[in-house]
PDB file of N, CA and C in Angstrom:
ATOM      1  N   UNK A   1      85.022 111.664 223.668  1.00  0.00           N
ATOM      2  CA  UNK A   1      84.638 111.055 224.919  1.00  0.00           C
ATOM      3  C   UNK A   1      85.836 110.310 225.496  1.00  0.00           C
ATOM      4  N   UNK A   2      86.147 110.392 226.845  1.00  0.00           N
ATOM      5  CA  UNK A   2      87.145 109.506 227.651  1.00  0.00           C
ATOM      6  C   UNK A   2      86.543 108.283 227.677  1.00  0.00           C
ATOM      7  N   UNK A   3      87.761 107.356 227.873  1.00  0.00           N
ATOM      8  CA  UNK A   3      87.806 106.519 227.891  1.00  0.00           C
ATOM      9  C   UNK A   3      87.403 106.078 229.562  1.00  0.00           C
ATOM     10  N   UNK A   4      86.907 105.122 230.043  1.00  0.00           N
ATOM     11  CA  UNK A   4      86.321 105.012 231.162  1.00  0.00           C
ATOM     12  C   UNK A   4      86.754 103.371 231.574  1.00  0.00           C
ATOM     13  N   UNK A   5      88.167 102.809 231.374  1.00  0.00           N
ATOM     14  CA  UNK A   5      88.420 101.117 231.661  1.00  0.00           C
ATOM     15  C   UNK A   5      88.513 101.393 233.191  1.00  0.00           C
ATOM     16  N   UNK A   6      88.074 100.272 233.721  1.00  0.00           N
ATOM     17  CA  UNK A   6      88.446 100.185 234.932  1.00  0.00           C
ATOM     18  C   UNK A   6      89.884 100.154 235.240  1.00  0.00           C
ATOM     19  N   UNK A   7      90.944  99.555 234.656  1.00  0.00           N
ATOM     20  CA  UNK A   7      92.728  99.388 235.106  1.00  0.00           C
ATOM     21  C   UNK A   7      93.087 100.805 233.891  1.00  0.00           C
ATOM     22  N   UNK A   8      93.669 101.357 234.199  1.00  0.00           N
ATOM     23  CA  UNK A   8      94.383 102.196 233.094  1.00  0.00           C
ATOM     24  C   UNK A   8      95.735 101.384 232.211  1.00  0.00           C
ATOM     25  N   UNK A   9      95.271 101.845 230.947  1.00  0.00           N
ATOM     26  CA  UNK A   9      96.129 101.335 229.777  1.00  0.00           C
ATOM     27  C   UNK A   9      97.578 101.554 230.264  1.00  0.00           C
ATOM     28  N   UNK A  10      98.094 102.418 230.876  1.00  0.00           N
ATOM     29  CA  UNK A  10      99.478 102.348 231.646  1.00  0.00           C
ATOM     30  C   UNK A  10      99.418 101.277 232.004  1.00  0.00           C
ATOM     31  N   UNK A  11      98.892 100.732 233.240  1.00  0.00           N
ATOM     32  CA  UNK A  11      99.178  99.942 234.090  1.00  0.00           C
ATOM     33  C   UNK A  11      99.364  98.325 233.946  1.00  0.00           C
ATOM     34  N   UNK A  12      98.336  98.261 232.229  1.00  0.00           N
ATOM     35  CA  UNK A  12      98.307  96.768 231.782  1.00  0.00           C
ATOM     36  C   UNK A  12      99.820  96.645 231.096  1.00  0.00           C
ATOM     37  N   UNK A  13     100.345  98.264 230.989  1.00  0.00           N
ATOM     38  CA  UNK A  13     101.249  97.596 229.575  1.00  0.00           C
ATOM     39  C   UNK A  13     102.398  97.311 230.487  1.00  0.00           C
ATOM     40  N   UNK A  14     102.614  98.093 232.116  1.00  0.00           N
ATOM     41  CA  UNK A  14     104.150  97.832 232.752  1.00  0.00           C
ATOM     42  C   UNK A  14     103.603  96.299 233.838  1.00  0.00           C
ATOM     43  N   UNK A  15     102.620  96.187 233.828  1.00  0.00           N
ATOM     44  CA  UNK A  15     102.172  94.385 234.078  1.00  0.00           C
ATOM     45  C   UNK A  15     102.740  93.298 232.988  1.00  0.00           C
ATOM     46  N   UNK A  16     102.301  93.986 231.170  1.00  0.00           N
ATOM     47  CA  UNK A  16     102.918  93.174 230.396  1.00  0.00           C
ATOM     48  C   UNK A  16     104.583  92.983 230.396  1.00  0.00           C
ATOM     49  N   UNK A  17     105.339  93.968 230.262  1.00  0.00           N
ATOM     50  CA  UNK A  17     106.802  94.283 230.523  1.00  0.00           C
ATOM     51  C   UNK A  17     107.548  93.616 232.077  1.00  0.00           C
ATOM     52  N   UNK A  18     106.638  93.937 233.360  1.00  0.00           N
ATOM     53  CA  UNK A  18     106.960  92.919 234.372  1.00  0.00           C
ATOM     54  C   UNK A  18     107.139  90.960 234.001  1.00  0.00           C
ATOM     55  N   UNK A  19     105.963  90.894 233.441  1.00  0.00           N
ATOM     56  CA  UNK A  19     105.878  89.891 233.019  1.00  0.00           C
ATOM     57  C   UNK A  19     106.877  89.011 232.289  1.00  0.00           C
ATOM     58  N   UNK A  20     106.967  89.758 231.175  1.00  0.00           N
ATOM     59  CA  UNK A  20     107.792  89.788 230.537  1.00  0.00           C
ATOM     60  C   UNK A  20     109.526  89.296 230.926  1.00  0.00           C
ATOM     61  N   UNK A  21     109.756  90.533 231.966  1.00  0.00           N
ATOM     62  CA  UNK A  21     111.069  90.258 232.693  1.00  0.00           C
ATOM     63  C   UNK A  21     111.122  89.144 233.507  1.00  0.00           C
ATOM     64  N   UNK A  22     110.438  89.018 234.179  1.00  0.00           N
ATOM     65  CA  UNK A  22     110.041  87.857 235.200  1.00  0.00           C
ATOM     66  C   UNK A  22     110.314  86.496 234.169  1.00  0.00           C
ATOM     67  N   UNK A  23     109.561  86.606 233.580  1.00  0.00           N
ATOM     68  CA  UNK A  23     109.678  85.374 231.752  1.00  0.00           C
ATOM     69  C   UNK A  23     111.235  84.697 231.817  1.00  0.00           C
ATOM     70  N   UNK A  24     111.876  85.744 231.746  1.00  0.00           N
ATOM     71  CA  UNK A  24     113.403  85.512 230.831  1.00  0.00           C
ATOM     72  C   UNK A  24     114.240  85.768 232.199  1.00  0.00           C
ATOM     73  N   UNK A  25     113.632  85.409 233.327  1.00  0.00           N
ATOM     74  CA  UNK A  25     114.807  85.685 234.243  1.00  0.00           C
ATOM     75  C   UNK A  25     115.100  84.765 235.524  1.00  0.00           C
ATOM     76  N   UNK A  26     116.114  84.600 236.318  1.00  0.00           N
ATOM     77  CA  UNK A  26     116.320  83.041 237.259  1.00  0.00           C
ATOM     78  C   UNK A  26     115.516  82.243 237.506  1.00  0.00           C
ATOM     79  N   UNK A  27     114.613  82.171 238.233  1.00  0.00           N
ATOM     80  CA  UNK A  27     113.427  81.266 238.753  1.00  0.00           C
ATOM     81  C   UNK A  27     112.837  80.541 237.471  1.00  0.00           C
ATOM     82  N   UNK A  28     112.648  81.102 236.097  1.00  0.00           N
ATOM     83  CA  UNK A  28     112.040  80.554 235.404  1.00  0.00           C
ATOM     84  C   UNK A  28     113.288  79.717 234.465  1.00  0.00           C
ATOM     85  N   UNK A  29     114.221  80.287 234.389  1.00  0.00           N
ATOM     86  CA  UNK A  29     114.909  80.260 233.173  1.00  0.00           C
ATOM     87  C   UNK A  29     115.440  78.775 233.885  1.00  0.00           C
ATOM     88  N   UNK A  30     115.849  79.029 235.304  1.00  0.00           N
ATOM     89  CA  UNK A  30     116.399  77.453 236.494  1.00  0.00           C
ATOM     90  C   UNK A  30     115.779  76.542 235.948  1.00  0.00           C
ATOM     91  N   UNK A  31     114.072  76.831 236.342  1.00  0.00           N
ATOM     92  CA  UNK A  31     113.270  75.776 236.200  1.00  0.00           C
ATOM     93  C   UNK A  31     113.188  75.179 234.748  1.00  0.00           C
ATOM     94  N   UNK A  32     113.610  75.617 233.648  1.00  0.00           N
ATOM     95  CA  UNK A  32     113.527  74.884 232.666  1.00  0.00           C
ATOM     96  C   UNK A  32     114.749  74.424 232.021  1.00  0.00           C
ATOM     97  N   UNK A  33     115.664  74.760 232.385  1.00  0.00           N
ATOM     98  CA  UNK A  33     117.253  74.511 232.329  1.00  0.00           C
ATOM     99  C   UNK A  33     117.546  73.117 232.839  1.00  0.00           C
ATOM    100  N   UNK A  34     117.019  72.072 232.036  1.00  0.00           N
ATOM    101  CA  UNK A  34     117.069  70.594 232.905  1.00  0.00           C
ATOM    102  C   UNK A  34     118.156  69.897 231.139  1.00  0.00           C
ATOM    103  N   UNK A  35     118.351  68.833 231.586  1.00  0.00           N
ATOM    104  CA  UNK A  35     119.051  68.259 230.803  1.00  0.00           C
ATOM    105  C   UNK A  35     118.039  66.893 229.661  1.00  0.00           C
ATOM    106  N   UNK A  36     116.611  66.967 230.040  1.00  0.00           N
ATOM    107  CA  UNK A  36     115.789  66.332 229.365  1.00  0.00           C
ATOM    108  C   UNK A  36     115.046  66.927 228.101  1.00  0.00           C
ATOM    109  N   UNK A  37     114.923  66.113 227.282  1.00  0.00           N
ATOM    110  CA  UNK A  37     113.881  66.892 226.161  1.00  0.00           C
ATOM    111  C   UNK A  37     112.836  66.005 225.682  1.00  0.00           C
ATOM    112  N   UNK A  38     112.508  67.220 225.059  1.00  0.00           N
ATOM    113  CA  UNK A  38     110.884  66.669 224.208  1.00  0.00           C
ATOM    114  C   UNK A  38     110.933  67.120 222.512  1.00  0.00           C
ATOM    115  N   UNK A  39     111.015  65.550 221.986  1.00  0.00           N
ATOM    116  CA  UNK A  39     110.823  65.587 221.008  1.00  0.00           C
ATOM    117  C   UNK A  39     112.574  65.824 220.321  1.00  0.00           C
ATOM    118  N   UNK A  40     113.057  65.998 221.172  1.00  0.00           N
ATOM    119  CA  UNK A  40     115.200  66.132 220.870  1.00  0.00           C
ATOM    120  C   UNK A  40     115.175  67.371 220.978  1.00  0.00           C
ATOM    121  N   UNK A  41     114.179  68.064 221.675  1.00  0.00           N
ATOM    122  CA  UNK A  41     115.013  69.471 221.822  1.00  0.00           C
ATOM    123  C   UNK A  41     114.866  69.907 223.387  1.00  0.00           C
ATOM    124  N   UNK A  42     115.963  70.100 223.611  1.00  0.00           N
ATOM    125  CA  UNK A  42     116.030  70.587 225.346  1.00  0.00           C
ATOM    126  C   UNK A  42     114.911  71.610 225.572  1.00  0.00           C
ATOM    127  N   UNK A  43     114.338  71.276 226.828  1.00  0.00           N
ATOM    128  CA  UNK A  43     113.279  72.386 227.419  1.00  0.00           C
ATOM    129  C   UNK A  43     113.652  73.134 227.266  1.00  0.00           C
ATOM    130  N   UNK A  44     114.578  73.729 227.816  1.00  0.00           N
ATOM    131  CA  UNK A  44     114.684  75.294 227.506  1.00  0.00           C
ATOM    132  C   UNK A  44     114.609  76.004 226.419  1.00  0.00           C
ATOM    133  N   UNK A  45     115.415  75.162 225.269  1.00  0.00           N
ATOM    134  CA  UNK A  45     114.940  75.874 224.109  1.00  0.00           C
ATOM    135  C   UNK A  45     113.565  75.962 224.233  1.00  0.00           C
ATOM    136  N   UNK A  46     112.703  74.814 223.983  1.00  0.00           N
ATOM    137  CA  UNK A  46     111.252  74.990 223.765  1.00  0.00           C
ATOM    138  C   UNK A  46     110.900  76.509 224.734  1.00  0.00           C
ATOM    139  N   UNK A  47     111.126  76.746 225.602  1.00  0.00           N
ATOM    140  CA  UNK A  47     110.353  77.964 226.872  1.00  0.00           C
ATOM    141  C   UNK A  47     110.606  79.024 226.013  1.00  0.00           C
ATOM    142  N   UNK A  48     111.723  78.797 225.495  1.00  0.00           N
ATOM    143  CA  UNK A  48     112.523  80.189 224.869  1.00  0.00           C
ATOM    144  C   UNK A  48     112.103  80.566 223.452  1.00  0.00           C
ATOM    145  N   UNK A  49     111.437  79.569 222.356  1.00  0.00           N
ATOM    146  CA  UNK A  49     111.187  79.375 221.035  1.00  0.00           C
ATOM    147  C   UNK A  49     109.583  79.396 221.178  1.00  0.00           C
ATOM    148  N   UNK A  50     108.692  78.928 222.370  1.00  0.00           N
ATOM    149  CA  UNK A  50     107.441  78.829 222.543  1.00  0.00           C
ATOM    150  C   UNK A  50     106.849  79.985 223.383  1.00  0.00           C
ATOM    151  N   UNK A  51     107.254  80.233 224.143  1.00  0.00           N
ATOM    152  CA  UNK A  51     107.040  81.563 225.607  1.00  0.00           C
ATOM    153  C   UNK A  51     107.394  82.767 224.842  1.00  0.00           C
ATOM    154  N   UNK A  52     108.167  83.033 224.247  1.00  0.00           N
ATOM    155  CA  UNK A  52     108.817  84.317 223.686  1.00  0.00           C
ATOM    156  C   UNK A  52     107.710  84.704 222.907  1.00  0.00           C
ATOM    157  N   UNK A  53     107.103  83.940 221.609  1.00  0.00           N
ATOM    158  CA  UNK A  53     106.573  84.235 220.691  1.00  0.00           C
ATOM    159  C   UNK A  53     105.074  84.679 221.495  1.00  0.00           C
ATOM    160  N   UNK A  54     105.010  83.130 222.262  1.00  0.00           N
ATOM    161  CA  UNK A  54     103.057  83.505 222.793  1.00  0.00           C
ATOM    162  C   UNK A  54     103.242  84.779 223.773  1.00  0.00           C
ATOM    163  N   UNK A  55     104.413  85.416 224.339  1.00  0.00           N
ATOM    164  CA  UNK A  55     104.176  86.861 224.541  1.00  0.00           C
ATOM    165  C   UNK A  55     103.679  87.665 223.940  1.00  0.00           C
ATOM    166  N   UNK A  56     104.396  87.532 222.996  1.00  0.00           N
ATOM    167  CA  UNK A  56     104.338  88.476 221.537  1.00  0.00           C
ATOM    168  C   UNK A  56     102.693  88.407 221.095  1.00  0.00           C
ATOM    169  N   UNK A  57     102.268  87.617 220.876  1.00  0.00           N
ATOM    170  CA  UNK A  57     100.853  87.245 220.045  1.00  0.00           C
ATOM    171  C   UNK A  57     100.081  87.796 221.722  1.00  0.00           C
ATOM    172  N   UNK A  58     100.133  87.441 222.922  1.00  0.00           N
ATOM    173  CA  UNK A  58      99.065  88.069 224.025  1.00  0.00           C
ATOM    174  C   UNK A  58      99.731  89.427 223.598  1.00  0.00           C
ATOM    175  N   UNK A  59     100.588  90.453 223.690  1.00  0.00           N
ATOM    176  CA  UNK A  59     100.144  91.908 223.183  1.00  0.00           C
ATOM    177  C   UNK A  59      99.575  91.787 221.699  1.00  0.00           C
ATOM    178  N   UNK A  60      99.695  90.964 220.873  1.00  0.00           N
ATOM    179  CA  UNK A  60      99.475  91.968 220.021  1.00  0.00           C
ATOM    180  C   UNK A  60      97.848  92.125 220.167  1.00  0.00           C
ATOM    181  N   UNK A  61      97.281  90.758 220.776  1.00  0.00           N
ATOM    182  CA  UNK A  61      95.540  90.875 221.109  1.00  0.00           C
ATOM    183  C   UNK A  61      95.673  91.922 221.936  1.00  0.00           C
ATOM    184  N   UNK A  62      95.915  92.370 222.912  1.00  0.00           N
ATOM    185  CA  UNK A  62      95.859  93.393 223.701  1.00  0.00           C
ATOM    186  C   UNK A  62      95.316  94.608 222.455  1.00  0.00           C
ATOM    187  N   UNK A  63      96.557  95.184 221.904  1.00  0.00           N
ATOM    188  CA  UNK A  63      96.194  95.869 220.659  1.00  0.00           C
ATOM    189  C   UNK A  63      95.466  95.997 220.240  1.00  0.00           C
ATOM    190  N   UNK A  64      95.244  94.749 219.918  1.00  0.00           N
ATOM    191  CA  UNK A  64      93.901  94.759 218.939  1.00  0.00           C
ATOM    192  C   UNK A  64      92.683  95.230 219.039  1.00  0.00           C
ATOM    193  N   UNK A  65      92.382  94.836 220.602  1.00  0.00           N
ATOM    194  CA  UNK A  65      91.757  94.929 221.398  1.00  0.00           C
ATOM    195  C   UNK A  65      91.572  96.710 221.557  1.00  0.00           C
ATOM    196  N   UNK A  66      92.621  97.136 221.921  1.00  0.00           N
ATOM    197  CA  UNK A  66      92.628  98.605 221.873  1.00  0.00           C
ATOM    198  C   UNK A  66      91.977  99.101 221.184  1.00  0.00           C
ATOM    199  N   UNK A  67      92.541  98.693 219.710  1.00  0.00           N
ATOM    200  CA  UNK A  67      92.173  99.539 218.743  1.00  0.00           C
ATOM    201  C   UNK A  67      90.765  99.373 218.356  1.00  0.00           C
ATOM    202  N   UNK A  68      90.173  98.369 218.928  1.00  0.00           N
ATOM    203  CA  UNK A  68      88.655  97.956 218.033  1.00  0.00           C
ATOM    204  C   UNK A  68      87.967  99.057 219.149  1.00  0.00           C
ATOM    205  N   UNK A  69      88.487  99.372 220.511  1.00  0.00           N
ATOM    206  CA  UNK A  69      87.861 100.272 221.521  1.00  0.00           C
ATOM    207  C   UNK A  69      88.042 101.535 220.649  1.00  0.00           C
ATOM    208  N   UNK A  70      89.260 102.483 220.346  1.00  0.00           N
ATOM    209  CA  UNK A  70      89.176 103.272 219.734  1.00  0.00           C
ATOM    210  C   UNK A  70      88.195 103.635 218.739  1.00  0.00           C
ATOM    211  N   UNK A  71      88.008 102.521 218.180  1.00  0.00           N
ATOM    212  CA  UNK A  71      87.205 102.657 216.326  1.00  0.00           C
ATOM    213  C   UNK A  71      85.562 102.985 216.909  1.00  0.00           C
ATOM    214  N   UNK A  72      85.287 101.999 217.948  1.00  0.00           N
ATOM    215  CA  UNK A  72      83.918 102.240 218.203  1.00  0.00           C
ATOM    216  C   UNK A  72      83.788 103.855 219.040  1.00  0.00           C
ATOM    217  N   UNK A  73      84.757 104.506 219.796  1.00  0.00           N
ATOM    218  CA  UNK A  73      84.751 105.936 220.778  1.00  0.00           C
ATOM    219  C   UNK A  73      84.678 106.305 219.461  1.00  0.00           C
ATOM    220  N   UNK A  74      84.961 106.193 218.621  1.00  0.00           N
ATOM    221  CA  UNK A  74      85.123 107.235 217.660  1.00  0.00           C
ATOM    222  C   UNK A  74      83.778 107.323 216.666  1.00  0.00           C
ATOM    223  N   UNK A  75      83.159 106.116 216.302  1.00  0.00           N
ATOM    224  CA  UNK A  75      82.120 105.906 215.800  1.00  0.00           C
ATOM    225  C   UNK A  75      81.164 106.634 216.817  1.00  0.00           C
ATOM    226  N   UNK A  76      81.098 106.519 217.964  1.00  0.00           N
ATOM    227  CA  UNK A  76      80.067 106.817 218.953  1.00  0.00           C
ATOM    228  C   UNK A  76      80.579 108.431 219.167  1.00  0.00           C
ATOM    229  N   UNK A  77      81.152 108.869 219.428  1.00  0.00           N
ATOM    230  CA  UNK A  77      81.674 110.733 219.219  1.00  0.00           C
ATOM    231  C   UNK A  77      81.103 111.399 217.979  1.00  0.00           C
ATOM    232  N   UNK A  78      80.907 110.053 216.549  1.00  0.00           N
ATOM    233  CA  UNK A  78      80.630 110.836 215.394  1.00  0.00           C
ATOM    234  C   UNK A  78      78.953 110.782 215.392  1.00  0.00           C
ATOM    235  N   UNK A  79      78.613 110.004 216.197  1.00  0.00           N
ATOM    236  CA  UNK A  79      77.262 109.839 216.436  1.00  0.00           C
ATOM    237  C   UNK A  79      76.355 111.261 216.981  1.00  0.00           C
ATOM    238  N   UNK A  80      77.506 111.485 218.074  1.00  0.00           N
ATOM    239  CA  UNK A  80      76.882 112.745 219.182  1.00  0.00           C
ATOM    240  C   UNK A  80      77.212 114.026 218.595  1.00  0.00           C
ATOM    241  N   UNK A  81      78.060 114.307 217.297  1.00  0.00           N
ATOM    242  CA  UNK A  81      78.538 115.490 216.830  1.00  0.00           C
ATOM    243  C   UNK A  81      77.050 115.773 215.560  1.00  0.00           C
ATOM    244  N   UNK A  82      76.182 114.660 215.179  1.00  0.00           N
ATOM    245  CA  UNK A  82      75.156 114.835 214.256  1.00  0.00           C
ATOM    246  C   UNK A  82      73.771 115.234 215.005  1.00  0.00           C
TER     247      UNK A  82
END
């Protein structure tokens, strides 16, 4: 059985990758490029040591997410083949 999401899985993943670029690039990188910190470590590090990773962890739910869709199409296909 097809899959039937309303946005196609293309389209979330070059939204994630836009994102992504947008993340690590002038406007953002300006705005946190200040000479103050928190806790003794310059903002920017933090954007760069904190933002980077919680990218990382929103795909990998994405994924996850995927895959628990897969497991059930597939449970439900083995349903309609009995």
């Amino acid at each position: 059985m097809k899959r039937t999401d309303p946005v196609p899985i293309r389209q979330i993943w070059v939204l994630c990758f836009f994102l992504g670029l947008v993340m690590l690039n002038f406007p953002f990188i300006q705005i946190f490029n200040q000479s103050s910190t928190v806790f003794g470590f310059p903002i920017l590090f933090l954007y760069l040591f904190i933002g980077w990773p919680m990218s990382i962890f929103v795909i990998y739910l994405f994924t996850r997410q995927l895959d628990k869709g897969d497991k059930t199409e597939g449970s439900e296909s083995n349903k309609e083949r009995e």
